[in-house]
Protein backbone atom coordinates (compact mmCIF):
# COMPACT_ATOMS: atom_id res chain seq x y z
CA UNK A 1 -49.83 -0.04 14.41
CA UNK A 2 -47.72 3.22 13.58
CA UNK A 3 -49.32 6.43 13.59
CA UNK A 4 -49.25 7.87 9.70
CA UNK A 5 -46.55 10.38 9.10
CA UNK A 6 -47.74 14.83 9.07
CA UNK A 7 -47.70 16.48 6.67
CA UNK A 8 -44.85 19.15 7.69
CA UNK A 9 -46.58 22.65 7.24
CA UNK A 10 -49.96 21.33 8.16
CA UNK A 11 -50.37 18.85 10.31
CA UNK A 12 -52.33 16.48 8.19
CA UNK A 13 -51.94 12.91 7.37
CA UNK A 14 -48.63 12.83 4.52
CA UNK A 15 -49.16 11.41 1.22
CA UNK A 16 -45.96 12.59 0.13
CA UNK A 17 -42.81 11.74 1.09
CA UNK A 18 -39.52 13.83 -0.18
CA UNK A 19 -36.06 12.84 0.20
CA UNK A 20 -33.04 15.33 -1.20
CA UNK A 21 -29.27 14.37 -0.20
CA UNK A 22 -27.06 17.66 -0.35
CA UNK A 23 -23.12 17.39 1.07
CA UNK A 24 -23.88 14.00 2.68
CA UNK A 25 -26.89 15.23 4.73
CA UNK A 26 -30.31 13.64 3.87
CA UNK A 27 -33.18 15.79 4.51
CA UNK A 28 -36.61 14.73 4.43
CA UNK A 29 -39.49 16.66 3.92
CA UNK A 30 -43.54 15.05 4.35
CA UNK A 31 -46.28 16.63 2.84
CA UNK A 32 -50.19 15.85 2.75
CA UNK A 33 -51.31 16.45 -0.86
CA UNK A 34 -52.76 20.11 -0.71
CA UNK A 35 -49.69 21.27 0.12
CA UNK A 36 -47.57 19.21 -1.81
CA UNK A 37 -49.66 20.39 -4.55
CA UNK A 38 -49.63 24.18 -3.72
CA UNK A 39 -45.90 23.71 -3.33
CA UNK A 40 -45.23 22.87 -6.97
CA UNK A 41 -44.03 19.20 -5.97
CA UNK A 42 -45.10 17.68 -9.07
CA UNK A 43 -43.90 20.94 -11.07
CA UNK A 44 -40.01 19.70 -11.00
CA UNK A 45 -39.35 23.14 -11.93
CA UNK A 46 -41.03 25.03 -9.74
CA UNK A 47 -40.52 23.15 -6.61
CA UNK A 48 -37.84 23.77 -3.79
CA UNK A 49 -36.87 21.64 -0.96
CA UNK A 50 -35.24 25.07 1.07
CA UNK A 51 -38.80 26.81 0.23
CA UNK A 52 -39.96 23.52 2.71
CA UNK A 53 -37.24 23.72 5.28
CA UNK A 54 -37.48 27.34 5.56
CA UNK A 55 -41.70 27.07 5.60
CA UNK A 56 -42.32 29.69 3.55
CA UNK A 57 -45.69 29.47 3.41
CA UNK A 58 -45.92 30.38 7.34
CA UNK A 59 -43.05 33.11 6.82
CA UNK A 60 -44.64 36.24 5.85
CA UNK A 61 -40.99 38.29 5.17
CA UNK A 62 -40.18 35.39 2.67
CA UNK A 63 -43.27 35.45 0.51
CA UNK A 64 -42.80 37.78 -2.42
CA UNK A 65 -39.18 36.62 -2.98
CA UNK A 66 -37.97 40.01 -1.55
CA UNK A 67 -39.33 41.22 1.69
CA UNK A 68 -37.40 42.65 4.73
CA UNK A 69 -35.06 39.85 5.40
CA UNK A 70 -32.56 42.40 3.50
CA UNK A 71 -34.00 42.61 -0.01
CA UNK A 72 -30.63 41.65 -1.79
CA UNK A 73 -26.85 41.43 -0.30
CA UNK A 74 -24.82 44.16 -0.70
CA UNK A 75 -21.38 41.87 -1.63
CA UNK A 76 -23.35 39.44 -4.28
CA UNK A 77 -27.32 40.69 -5.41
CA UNK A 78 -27.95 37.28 -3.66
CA UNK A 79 -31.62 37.65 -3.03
CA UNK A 80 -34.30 35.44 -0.67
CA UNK A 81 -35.73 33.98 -3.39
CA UNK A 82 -32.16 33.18 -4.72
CA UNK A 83 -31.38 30.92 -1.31
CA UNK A 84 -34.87 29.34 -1.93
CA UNK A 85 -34.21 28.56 -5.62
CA UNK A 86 -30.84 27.43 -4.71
CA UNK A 87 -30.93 26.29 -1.11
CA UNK A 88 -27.65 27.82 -0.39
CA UNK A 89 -26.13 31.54 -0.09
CA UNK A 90 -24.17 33.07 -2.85
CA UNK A 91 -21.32 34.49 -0.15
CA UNK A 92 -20.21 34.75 3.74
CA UNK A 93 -21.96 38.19 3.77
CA UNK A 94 -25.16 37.06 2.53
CA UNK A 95 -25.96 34.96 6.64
CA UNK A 96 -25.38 38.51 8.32
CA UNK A 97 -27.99 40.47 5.36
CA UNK A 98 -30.42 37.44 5.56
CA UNK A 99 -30.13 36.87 9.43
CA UNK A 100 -33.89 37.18 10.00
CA UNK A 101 -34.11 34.68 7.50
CA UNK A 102 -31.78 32.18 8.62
CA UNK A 103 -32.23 32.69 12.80
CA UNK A 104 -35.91 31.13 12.65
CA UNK A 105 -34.67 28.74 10.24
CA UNK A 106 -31.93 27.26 12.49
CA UNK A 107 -33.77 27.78 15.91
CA UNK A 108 -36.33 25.70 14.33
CA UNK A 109 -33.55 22.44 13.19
CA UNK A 110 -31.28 23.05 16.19
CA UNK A 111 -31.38 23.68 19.89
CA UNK A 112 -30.55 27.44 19.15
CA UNK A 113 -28.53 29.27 16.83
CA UNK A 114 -24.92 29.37 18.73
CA UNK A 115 -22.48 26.59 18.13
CA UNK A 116 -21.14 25.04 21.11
CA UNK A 117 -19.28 22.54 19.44
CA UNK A 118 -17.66 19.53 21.35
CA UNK A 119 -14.14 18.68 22.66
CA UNK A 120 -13.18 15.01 23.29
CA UNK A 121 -12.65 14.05 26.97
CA UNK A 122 -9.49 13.03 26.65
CA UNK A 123 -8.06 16.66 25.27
CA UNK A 124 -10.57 18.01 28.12
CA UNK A 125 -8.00 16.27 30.86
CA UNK A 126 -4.77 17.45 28.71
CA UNK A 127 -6.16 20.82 28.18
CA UNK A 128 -6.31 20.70 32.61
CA UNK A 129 -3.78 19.69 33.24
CA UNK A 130 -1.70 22.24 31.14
CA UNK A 131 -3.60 24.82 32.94
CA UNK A 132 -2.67 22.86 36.24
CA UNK A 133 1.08 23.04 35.26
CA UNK A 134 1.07 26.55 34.53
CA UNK A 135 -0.82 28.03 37.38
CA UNK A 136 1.37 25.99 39.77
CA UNK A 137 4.67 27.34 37.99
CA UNK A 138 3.02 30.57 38.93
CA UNK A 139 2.23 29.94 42.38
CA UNK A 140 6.07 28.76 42.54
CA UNK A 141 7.49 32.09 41.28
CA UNK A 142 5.15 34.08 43.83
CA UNK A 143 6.61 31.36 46.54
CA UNK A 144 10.00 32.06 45.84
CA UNK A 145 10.15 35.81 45.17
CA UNK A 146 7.83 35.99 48.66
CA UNK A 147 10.71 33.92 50.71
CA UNK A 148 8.35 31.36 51.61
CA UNK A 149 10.38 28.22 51.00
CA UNK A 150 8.30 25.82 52.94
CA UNK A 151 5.17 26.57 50.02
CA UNK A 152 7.79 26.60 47.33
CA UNK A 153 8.76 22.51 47.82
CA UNK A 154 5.36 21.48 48.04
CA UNK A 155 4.40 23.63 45.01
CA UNK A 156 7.34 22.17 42.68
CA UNK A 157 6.54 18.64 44.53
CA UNK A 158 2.89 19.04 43.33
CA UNK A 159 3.95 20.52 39.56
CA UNK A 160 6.99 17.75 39.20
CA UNK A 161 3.79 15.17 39.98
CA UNK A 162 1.46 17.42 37.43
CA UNK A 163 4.25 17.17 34.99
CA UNK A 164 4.92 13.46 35.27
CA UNK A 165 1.02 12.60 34.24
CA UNK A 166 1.19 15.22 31.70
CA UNK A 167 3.81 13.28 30.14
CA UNK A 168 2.01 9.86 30.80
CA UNK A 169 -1.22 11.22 28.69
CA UNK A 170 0.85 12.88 25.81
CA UNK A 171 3.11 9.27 25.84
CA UNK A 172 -0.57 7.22 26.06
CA UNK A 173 -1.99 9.55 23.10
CA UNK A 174 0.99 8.99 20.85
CA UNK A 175 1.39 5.46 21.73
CA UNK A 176 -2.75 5.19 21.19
CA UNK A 177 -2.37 6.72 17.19
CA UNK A 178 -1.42 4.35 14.92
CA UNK A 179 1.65 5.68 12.60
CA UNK A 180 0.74 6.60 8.79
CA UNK A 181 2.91 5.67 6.37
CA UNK A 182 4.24 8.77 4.23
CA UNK A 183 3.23 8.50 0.45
């Protein structure tokens, strides 16, 4: 049998199970029914689902609404208990004045609070080969200008070959991506 759900800011067996959607991202949020309680869940009104995500209850700077995650930002009177209310900042200024605010909050959904981001494989080999092509043209000029001729053909032997599977990839790519018709 499956082990019951947690509550999320307690530990205890959840009762209460919240779902909110926001920009195609579901976020779920399980509470036992002290704290679901305490959190004003069945007050529609008073309850927040960022208050949850951000656990405010275990966040001593948040409690109060003010506190000294910034007090307000300087570009838009945004305040902490603003994001709460809302779950979203007014402006772009508002993640540098409420960085002790948002750091725990994203070290605790993520693996840390730096995007990495991703590249596809495929522009990974591209993106090598272009460097490939480049520091061999390089190399080449050096070659030349330093009279040694014997370096210089099997440096433009070895870019001619970099350039010819440069051009197969960019060929495969565009032969790979279907056309689009223009509207």
């Amino acid at each position: 049998m499956a082990s019951p759900l947690k509550c999320d800011l307690c530990g205890k067996p959840a009762s209460v199970h919240l779902t909110q959607i926001v920009n195609a991202k579901m976020h779920k949020v399980d509470l036992c029914e002290a704290c679901a309680q305490a959190k004003g869940v069945t007050d529609p009104g008073g309850f927040s689902l960022a208050d949850l995500l951000l656990k405010a209850s275990l966040s001593p700077e948040v409690q109060g609404g003010g506190g000294s995650s910034g007090g307000e930002c300087p570009a838009c009177g945004f305040t902490p208990g603003d994001f709460k209310k809302h779950g979203r900042f007014g402006c772009p200024q508002c993640y540098q004045t409420f960085s002790g605010l948002v750091a725990p909050m994203l070290d605790n959904m993520h693996k840390g609070t730096r995007h990495a981001g991703k590249v596809p494989e495929k522009a990974l080999r591209r993106r090598s080969l272009v460097e490939r092509v480049a520091e061999l043209e390089a190399q080449l000029g050096e070659a030349i200008k330093s009279e040694r001729y014997e370096d210089a053909a099997r440096l433009r032997d070895g870019l001619a070959e970099a350039r010819r599977e440069a051009a197969a990839q960019t060929e495969a790519a565009s032969a790979a991506t279907p056309a689009t018709p223009r509207r």
